[in-house]
N, C-alpha and C. Protein backbone atom coordinates (compact mmCIF):
# COMPACT_ATOMS: atom_id res chain seq x y z
N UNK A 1 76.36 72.39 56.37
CA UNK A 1 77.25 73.49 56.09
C UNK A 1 78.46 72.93 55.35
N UNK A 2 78.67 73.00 54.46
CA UNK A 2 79.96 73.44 53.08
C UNK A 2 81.27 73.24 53.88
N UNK A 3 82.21 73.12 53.24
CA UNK A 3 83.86 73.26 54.23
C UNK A 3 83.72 74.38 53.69
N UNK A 4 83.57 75.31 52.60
CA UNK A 4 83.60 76.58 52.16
C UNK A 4 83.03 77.42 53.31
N UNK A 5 81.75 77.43 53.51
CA UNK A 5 81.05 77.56 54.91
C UNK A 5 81.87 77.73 56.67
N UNK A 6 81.99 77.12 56.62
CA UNK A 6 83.12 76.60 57.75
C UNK A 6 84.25 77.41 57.98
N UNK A 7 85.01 77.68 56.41
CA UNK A 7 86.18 78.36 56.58
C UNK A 7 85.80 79.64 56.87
N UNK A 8 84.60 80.68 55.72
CA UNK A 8 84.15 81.15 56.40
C UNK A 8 83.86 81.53 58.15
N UNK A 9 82.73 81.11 58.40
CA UNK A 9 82.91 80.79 59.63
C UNK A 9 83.81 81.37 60.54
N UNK A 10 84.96 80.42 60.24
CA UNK A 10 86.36 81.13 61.25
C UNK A 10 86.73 82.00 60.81
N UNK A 11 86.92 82.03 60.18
CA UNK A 11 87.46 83.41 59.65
C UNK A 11 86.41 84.74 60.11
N UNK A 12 85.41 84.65 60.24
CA UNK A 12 84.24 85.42 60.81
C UNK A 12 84.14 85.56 62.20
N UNK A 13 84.68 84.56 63.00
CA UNK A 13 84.12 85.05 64.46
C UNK A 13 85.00 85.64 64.98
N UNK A 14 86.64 85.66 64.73
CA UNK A 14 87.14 86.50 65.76
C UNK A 14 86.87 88.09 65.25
N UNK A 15 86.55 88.26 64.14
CA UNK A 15 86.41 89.62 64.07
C UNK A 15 85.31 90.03 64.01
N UNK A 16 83.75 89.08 64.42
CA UNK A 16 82.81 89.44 65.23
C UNK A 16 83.06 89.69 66.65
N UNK A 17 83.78 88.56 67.36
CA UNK A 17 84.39 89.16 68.93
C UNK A 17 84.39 90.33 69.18
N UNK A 18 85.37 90.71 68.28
CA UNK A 18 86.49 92.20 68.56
C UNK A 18 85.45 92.74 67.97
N UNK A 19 84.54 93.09 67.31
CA UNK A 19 83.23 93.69 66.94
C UNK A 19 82.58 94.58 68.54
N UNK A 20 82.33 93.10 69.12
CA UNK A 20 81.66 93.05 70.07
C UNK A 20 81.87 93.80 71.42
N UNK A 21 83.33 93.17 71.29
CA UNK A 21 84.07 93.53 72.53
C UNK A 21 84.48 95.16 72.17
N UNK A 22 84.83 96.09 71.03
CA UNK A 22 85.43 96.99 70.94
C UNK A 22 84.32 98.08 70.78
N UNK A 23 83.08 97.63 70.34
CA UNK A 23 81.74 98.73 70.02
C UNK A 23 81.58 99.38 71.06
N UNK A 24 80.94 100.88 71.29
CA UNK A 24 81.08 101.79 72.52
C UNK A 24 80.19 101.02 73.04
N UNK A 25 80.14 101.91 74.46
CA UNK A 25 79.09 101.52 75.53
C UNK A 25 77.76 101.53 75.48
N UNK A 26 77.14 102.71 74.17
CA UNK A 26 75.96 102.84 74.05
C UNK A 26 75.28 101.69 74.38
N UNK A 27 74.25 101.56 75.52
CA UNK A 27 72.70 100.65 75.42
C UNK A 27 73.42 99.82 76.62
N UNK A 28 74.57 100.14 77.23
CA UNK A 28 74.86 99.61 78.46
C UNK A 28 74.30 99.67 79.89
N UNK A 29 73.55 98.77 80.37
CA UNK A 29 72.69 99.38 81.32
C UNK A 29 73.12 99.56 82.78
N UNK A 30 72.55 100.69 82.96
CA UNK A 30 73.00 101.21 84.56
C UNK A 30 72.50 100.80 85.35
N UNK A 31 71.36 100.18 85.16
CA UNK A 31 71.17 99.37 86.47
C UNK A 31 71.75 98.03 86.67
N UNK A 32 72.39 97.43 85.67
CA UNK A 32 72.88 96.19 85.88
C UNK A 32 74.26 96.46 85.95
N UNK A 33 75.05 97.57 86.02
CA UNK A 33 76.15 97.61 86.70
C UNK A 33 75.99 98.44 88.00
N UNK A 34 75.11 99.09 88.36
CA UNK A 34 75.05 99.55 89.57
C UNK A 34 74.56 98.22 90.41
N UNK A 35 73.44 97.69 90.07
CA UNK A 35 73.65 95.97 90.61
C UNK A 35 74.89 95.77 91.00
N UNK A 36 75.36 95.74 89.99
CA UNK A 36 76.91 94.66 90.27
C UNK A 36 77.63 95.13 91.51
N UNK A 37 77.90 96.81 91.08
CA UNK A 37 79.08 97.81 91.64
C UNK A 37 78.35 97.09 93.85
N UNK A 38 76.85 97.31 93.53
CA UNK A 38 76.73 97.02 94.86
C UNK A 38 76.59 95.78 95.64
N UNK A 39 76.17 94.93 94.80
CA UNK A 39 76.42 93.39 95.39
C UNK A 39 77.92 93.04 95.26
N UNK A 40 78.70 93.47 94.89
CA UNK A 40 79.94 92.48 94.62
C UNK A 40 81.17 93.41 95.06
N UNK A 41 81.28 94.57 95.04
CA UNK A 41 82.07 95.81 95.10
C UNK A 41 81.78 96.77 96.47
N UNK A 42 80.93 97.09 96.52
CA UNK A 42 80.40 98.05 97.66
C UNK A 42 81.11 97.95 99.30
N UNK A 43 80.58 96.56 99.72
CA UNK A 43 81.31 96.43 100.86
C UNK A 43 82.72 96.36 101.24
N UNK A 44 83.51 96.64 100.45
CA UNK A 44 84.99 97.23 100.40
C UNK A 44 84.77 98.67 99.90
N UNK A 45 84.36 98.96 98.63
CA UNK A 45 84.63 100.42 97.93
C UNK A 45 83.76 101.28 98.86
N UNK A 46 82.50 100.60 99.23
CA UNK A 46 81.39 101.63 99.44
C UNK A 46 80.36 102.27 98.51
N UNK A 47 79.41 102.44 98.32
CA UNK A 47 78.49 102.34 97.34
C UNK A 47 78.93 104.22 96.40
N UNK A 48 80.04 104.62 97.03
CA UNK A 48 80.63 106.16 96.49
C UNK A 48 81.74 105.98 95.92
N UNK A 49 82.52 104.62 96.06
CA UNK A 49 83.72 104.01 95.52
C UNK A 49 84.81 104.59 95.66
N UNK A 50 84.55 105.37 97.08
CA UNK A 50 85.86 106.03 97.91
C UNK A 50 86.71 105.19 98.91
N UNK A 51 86.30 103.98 98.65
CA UNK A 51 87.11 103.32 99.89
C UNK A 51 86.29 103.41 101.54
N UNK A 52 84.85 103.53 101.79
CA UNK A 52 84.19 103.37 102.71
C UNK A 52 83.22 102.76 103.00
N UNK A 53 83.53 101.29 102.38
CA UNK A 53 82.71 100.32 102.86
C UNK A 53 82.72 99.63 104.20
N UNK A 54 82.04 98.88 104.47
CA UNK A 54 82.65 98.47 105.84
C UNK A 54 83.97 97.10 106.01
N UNK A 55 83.94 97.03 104.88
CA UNK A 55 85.30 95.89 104.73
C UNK A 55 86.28 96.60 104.25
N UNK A 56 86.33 97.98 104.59
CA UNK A 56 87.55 98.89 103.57
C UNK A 56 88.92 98.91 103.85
N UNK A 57 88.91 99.17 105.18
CA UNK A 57 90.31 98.90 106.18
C UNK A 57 90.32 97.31 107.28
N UNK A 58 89.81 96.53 106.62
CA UNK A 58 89.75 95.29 107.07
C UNK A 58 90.88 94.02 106.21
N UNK A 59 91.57 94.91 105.07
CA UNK A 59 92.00 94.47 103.80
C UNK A 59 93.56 94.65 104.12
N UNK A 60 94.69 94.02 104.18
CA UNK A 60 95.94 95.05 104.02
C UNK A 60 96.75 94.44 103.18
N UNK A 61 96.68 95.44 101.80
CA UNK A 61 96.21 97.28 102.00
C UNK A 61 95.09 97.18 102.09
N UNK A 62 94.76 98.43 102.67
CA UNK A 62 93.40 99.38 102.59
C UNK A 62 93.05 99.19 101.59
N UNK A 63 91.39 98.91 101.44
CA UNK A 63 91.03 99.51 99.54
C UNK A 63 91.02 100.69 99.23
N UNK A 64 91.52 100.74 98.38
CA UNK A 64 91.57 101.92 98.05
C UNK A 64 90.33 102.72 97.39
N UNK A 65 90.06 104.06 97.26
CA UNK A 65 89.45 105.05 96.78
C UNK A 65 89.83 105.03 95.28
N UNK A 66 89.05 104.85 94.82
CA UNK A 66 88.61 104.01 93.07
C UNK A 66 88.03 105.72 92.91
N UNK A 67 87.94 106.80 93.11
CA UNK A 67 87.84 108.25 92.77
C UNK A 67 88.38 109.08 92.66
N UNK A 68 90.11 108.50 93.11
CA UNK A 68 91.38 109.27 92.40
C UNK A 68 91.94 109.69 91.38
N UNK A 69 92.12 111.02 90.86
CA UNK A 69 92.81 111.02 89.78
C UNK A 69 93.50 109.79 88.87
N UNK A 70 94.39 109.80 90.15
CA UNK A 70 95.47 108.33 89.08
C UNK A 70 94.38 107.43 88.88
N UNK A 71 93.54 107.03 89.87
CA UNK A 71 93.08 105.64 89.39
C UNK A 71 91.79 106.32 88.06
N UNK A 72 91.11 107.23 87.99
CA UNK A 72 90.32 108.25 86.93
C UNK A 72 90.94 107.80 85.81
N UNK A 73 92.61 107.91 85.82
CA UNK A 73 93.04 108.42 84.60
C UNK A 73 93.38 106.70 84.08
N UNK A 74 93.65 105.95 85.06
CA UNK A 74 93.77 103.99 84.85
C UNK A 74 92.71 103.89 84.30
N UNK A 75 91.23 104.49 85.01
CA UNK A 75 90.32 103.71 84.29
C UNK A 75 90.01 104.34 82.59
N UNK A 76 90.38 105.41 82.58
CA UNK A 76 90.25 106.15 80.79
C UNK A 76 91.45 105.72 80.25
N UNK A 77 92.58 105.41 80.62
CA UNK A 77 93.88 104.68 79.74
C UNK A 77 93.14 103.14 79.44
N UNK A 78 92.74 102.57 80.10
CA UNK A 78 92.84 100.92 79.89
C UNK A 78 91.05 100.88 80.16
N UNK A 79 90.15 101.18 80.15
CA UNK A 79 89.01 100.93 79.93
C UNK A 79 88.36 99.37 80.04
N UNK A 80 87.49 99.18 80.75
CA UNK A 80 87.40 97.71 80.80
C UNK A 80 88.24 96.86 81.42
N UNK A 81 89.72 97.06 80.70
CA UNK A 81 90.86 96.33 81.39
C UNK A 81 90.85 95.40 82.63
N UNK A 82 90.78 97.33 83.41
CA UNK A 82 91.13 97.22 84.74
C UNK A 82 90.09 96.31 85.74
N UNK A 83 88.59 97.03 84.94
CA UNK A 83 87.32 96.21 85.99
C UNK A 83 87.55 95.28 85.53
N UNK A 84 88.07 94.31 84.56
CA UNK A 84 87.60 92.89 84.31
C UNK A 84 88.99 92.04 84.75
N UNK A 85 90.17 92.71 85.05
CA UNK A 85 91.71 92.47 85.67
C UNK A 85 91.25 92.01 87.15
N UNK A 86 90.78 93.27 87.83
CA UNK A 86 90.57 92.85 88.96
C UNK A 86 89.54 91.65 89.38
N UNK A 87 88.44 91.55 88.59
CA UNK A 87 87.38 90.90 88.86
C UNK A 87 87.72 89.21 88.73
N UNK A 88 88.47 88.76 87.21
CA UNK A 88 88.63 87.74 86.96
C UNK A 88 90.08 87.49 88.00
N UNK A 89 91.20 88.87 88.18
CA UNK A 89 92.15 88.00 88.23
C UNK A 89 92.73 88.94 89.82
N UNK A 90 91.95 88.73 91.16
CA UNK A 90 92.14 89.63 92.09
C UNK A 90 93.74 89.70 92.31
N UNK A 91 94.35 90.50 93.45
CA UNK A 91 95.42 90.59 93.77
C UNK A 91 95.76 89.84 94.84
N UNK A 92 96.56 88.41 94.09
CA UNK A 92 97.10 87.42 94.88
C UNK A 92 95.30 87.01 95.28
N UNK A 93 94.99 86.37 96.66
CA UNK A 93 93.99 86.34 97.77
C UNK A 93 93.61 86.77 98.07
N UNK A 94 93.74 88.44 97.91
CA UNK A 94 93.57 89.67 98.93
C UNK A 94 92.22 89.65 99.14
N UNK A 95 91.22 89.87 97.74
CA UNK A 95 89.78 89.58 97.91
C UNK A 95 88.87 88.75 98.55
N UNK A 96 89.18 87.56 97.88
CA UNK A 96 88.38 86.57 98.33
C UNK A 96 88.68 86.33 99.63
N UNK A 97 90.02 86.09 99.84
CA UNK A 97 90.34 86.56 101.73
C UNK A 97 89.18 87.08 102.19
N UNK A 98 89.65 88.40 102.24
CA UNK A 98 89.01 89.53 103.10
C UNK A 98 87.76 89.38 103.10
N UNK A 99 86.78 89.32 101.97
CA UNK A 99 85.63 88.36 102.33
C UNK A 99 85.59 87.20 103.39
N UNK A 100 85.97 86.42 103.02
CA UNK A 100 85.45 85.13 103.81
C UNK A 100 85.85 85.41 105.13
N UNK A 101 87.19 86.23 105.28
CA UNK A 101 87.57 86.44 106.92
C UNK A 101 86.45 87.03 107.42
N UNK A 102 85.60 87.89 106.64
CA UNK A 102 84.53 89.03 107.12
C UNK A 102 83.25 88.22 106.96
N UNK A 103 83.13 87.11 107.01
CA UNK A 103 82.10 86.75 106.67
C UNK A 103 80.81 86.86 105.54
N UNK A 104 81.51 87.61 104.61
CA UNK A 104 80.59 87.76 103.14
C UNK A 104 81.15 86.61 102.32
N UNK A 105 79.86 86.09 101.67
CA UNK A 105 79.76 85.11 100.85
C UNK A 105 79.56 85.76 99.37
N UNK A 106 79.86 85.57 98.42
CA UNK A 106 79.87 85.97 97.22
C UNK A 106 78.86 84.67 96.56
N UNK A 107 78.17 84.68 96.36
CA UNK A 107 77.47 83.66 94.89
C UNK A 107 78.52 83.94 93.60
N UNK A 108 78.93 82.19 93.05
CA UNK A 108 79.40 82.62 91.85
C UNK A 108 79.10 83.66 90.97
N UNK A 109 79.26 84.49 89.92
CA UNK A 109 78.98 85.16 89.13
C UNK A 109 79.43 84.82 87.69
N UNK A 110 78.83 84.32 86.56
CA UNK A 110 79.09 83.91 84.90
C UNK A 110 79.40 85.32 84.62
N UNK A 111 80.06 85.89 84.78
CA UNK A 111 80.65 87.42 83.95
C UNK A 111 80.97 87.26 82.29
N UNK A 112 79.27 87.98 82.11
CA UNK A 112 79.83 88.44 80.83
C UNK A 112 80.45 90.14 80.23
N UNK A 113 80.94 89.83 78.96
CA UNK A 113 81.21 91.34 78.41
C UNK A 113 80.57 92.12 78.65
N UNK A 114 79.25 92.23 78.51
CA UNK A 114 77.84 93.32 79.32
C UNK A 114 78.73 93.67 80.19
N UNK A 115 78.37 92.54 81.32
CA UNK A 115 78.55 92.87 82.78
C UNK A 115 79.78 93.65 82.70
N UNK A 116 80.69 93.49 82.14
CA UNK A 116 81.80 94.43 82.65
C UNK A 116 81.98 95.91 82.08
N UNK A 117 81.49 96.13 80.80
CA UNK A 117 81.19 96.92 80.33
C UNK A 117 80.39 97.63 80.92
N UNK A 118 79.37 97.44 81.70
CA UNK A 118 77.79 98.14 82.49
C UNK A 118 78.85 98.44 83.84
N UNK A 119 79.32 97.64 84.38
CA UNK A 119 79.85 98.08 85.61
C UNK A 119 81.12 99.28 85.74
N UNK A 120 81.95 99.31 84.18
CA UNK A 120 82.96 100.03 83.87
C UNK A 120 82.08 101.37 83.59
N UNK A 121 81.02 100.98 83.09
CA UNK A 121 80.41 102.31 82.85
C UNK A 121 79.60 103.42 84.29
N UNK A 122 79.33 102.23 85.04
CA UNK A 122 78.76 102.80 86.70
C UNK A 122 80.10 103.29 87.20
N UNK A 123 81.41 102.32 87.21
CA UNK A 123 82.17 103.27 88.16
C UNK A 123 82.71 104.49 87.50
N UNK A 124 82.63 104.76 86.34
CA UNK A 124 82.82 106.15 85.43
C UNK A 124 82.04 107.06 85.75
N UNK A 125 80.90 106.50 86.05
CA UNK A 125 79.91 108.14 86.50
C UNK A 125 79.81 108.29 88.12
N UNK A 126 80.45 107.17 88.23
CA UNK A 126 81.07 107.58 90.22
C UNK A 126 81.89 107.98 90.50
N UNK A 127 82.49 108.43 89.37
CA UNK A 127 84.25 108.82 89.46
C UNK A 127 83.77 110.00 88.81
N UNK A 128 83.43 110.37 88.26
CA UNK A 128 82.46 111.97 87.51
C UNK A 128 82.29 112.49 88.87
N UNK A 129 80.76 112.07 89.09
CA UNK A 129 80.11 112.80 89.98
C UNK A 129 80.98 112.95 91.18
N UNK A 130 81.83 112.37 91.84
CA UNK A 130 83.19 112.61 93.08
C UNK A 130 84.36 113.84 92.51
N UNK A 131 84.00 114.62 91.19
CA UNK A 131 84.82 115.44 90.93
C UNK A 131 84.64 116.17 91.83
């Protein structure tokens, strides 16, 4: 490959990224974020993402009910954002805490863009259907 090539190149991938990262949801699959929503999410949210899992009030705070208006209207302001905020960057310990105090083990997870995208798209139609 050329240094012509090359420059190319860079100049090419971040605005393949943002390609990537910004294209709708179409072909996002629901079963691999309903996967997710329930191995990794559920036992706090609850598989209705009202806050009735069995680790729900084991947390303080409470988890909250992810089918609220305000939080409805968080997840259509900031899209993605929020599921991939919380996931990569929990609040303080609170998570991983409350797990391990409860005895759930998490297996690492390689989170990709999919994944968060598929799972942003499951808790959208759990937050629908709870209208």
């Amino acid at each position: 490959m050329g240094e012509q090539d090359m420059r190319l190149a860079r100049l090419l991938l971040p605005v393949s990224v943002a390609a990537v990262c910004l294209s709708p949801l179409h072909g996002a699959s629901a079963d691999n974020g309903e996967s997710l929503f329930v191995e990794r999410c559920a036992m706090c949210h609850g598989t209705d993402a009202k806050g009735s899992g069995p680790l729900a009030h084991k947390s303080n705070p409470p988890t909250p009910d992810l089918t609220t208006a305000a939080f409805r209207k968080r997840l259509a302001d900031y899209p993605g954002v929020i599921v991939s905020s919380v996931i990569l960057r929990p609040n303080g310990d609170l998570i991983p805490k409350t797990l391990k105090e409860n005895g759930y083990r998490l297996p690492p997870h390689a989170w990709t863009v999919k994944d968060f995208r598929d799972l942003n798209d499951h808790m959208n139609g759990l937050i629908q259907r709870s209208k």
